[in-house]
C-alpha atoms as a PDB file:
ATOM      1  CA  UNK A   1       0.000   0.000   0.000  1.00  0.00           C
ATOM      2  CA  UNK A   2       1.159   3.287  -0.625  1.00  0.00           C
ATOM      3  CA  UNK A   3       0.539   6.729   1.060  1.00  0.00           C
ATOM      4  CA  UNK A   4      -2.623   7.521   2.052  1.00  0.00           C
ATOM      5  CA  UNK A   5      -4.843  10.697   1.173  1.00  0.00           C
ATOM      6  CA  UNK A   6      -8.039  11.592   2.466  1.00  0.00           C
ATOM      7  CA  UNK A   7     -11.060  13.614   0.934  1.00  0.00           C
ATOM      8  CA  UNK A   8     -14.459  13.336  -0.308  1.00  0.00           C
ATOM      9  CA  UNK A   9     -15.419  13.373  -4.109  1.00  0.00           C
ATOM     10  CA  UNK A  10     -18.939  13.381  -5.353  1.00  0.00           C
ATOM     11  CA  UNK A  11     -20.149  13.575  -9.163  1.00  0.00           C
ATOM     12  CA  UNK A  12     -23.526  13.428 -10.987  1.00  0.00           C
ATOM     13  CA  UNK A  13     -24.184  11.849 -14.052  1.00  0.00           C
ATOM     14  CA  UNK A  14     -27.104  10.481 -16.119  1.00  0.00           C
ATOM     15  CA  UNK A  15     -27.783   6.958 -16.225  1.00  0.00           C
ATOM     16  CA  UNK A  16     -26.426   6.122 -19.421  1.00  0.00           C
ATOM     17  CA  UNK A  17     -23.468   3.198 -19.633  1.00  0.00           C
ATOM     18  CA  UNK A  18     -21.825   5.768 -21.821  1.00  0.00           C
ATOM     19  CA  UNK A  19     -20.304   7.143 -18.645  1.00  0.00           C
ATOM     20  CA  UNK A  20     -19.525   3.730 -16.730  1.00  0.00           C
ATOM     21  CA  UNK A  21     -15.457   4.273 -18.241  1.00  0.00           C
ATOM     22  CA  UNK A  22     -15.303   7.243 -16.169  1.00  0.00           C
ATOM     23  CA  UNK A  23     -16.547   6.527 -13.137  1.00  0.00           C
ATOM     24  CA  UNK A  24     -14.188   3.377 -13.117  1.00  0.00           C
ATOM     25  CA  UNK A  25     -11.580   5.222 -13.722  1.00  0.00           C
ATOM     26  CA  UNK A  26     -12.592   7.518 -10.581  1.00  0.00           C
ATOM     27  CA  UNK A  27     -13.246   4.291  -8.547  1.00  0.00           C
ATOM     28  CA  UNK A  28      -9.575   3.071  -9.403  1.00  0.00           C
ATOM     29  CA  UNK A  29      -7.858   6.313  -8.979  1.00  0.00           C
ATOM     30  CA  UNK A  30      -9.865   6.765  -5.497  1.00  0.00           C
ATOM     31  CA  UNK A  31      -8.731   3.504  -4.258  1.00  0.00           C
ATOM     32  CA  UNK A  32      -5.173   4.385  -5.079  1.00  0.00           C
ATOM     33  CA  UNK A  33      -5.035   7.633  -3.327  1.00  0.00           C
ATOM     34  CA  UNK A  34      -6.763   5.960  -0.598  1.00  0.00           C
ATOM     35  CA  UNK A  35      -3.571   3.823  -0.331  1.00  0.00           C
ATOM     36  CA  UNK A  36      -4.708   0.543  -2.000  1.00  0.00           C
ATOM     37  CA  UNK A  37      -1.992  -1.029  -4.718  1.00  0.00           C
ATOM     38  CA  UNK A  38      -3.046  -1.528  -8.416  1.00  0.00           C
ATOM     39  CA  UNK A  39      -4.295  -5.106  -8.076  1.00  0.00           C
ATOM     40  CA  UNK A  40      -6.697  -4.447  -5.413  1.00  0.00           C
ATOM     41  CA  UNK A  41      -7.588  -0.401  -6.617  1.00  0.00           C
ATOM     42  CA  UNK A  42      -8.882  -2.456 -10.281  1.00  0.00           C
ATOM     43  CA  UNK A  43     -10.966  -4.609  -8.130  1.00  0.00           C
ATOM     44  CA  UNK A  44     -12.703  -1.812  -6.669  1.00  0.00           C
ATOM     45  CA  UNK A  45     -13.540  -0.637 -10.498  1.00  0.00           C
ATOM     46  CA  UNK A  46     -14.795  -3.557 -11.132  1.00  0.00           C
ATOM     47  CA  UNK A  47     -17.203  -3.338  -8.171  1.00  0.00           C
ATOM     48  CA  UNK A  48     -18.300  -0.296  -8.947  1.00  0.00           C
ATOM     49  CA  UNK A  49     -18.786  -0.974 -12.633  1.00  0.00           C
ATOM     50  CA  UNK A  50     -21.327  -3.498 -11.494  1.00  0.00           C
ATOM     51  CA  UNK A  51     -23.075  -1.835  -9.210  1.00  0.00           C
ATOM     52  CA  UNK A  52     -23.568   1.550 -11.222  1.00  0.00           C
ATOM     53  CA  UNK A  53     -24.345  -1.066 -14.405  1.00  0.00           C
ATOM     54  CA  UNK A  54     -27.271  -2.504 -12.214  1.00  0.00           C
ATOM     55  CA  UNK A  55     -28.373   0.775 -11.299  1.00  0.00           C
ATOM     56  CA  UNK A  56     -28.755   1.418 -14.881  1.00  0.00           C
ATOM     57  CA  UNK A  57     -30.344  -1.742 -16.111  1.00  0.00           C
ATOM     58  CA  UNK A  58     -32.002  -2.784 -13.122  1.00  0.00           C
ATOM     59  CA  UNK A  59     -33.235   0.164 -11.160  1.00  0.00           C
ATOM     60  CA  UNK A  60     -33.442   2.503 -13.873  1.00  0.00           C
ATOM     61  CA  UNK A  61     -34.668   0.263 -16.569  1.00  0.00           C
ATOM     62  CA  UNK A  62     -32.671   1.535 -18.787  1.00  0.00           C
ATOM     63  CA  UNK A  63     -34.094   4.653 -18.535  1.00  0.00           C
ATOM     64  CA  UNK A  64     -31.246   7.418 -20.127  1.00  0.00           C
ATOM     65  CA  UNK A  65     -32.573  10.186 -18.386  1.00  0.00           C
ATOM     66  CA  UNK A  66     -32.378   9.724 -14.863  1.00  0.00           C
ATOM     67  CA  UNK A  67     -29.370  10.453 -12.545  1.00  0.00           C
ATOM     68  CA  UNK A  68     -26.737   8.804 -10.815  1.00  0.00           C
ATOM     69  CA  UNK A  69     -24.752  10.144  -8.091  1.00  0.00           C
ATOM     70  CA  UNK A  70     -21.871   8.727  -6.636  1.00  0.00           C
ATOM     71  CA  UNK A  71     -19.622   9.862  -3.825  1.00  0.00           C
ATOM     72  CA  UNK A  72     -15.793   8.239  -3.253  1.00  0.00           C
ATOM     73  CA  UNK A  73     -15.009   8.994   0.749  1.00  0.00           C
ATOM     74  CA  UNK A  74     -10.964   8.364   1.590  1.00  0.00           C
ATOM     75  CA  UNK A  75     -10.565   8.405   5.495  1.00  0.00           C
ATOM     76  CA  UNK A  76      -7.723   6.826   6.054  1.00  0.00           C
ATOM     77  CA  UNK A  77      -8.770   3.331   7.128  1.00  0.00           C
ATOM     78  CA  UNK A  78     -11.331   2.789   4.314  1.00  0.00           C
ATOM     79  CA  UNK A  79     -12.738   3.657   0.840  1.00  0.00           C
ATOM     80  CA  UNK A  80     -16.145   4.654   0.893  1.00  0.00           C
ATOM     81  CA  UNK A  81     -18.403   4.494  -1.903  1.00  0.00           C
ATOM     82  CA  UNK A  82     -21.846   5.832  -2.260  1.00  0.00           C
ATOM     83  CA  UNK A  83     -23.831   5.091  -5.127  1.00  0.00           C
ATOM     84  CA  UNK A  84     -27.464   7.070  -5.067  1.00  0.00           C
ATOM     85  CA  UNK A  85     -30.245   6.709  -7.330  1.00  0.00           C
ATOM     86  CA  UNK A  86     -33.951   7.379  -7.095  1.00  0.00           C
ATOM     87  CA  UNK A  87     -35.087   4.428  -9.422  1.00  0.00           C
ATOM     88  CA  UNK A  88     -36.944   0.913  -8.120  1.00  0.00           C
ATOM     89  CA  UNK A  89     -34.654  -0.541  -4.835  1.00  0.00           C
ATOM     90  CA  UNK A  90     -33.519  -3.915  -4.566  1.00  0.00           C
ATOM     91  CA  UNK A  91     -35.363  -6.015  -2.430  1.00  0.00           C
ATOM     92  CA  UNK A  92     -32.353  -7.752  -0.022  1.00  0.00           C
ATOM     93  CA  UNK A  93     -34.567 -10.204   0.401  1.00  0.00           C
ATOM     94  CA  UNK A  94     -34.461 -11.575  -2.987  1.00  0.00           C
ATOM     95  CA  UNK A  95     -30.734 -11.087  -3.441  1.00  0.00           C
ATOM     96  CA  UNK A  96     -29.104 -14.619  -3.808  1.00  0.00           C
ATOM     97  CA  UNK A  97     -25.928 -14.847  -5.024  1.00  0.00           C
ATOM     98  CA  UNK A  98     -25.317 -18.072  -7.763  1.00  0.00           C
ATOM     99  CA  UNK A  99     -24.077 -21.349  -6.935  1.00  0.00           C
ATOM    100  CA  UNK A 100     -21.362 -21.209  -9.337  1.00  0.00           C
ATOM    101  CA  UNK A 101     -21.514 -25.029 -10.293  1.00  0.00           C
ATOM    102  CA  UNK A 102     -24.480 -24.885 -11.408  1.00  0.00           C
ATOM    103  CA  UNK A 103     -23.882 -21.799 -12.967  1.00  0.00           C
ATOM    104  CA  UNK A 104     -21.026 -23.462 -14.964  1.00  0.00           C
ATOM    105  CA  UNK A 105     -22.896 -26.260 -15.520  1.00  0.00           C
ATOM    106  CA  UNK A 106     -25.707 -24.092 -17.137  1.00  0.00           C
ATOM    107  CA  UNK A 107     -22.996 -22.519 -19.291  1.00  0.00           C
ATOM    108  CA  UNK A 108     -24.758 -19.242 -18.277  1.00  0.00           C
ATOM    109  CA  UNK A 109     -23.851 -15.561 -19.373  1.00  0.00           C
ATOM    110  CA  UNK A 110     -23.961 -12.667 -16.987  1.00  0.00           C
ATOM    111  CA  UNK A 111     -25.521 -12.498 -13.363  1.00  0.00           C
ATOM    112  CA  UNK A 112     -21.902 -12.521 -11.706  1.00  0.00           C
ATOM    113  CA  UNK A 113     -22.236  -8.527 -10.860  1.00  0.00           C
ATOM    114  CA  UNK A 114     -23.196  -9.289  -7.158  1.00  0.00           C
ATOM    115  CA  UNK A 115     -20.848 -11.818  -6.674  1.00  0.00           C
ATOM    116  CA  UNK A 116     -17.888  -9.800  -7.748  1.00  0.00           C
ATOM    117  CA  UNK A 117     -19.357  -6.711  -5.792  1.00  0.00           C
ATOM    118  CA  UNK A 118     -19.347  -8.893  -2.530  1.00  0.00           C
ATOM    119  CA  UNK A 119     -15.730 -10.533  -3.263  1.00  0.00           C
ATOM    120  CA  UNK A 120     -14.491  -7.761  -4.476  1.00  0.00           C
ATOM    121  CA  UNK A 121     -15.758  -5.100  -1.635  1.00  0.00           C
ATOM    122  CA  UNK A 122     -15.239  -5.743   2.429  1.00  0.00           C
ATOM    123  CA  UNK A 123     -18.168  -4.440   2.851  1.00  0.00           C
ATOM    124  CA  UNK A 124     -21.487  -4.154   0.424  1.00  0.00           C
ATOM    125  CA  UNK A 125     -25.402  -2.733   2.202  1.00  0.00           C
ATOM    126  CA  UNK A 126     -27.908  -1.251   0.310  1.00  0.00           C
ATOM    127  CA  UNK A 127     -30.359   1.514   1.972  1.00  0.00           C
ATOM    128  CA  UNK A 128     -33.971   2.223   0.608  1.00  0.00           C
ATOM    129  CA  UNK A 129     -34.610   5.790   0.998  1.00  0.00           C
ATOM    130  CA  UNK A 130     -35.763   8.738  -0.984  1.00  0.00           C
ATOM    131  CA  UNK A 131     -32.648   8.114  -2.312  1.00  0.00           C
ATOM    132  CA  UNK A 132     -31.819   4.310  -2.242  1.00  0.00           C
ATOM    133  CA  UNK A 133     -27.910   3.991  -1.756  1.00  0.00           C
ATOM    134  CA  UNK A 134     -25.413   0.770  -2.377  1.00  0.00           C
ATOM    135  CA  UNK A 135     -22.758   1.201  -0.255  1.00  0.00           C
ATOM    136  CA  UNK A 136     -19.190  -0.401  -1.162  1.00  0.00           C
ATOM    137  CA  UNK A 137     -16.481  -0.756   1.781  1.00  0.00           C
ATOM    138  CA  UNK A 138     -13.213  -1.739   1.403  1.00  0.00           C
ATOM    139  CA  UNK A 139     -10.607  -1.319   4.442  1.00  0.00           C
ATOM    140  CA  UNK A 140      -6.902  -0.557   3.599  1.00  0.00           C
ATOM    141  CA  UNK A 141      -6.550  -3.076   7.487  1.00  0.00           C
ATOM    142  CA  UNK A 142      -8.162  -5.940   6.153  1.00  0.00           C
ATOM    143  CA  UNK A 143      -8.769  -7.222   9.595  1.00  0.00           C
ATOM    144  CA  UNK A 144     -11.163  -4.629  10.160  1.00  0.00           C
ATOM    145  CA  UNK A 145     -13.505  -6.274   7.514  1.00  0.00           C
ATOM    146  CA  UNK A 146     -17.322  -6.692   8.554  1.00  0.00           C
ATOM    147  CA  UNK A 147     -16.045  -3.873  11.513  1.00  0.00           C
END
C-alpha cells in the first residue's frame, strides 16, 4: 500500500453506460489515493462498474434520463463508496448470489455482478430511501472487515 490521502469526491451523471469508463476510472484512482496497490484499486472498479451497471439496467430500466450520483469517501482506514439513485430498490430479500456449479454447468452468461461486488468489496449494504444507496467498503486493514 502506498501513502494515504483523504477527501471526499462526489459527481452526478445520467444513467447512461456511456459514462460507466469514467466513473471506473474515478473508482480506481480513489482507491489508489486511498492507499490501495493496483491489483486491489482495479478490483474496486470492477465493483463499482457493477453496481452503477445494475443501477442502470435494473433500477433505472434503462431509462437514459435519470441520474446517478456517486460519492468516493478516503478516510484513512477505508474507501467509501456511495452510489445514489432514485429508481426501483432492490429487495435484499431476494438477493441470492449463484451457486457457481451450477452456474457453470448451465454454461450461463452474466448475473456474476453481485458476486464480484461482494468478493471484491469488504463491505457491500444497500439503503432504501428517498434516495436508495449501495454502499461499497473496502478497508486498507483488512482485519477490520465486517467492523
Amino acid at each position: 500500500m502506498t501513502e494515504t490521502q483523504t477527501g471526499e469526491i462526489q459527481v452526478i451523471f445520467p444513467s447512461q453506460t456511456q459514462y460507466i469508463h469514467m466513473i471506473t476510472t474515478m473508482a480506481n484512482n480513489a482507491a489508489v489515493m486511498a492507499g490501495f496497490d493496483r491489483s486491489v484499486a482495479g478490483k474496486v472498479a470492477i465493483a463499482c462498474d457493477e453496481a452503477v451497471t445494475n443501477v442502470i439496467r435494473h433500477a433505472y430500466k434503462g431509462n437514459p434520463n435519470q441520474q446517478v450520483r456517486m460519492k468516493f469517501t478516503l478516510d484513512g482506514e477505508a474507501l467509501v463508496i456511495e452510489i445514489f439513485h432514485t429508481g426501483t430498490p432492490l429487495n435484499k430479500e431476494n438477493i441470492k448470489l449463484p451457486d457457481m456449479d451450477q452456474y457453470l454447468q448451465e454454461k450461463r452468461r452474466g448475473g456474476l455482478g453481485l458476486l464480484l461486488i461482494t468478493k471484491f468489496m469488504d463491505e457491500v449494504d444497500y439503503v432504501v430511501g428517498s434516495e436508495n444507496c449501495c454502499l461499497l467498503k473496502k478497508y486498507r486493514n483488512t482485519d477490520q472487515k465486517g467492523a
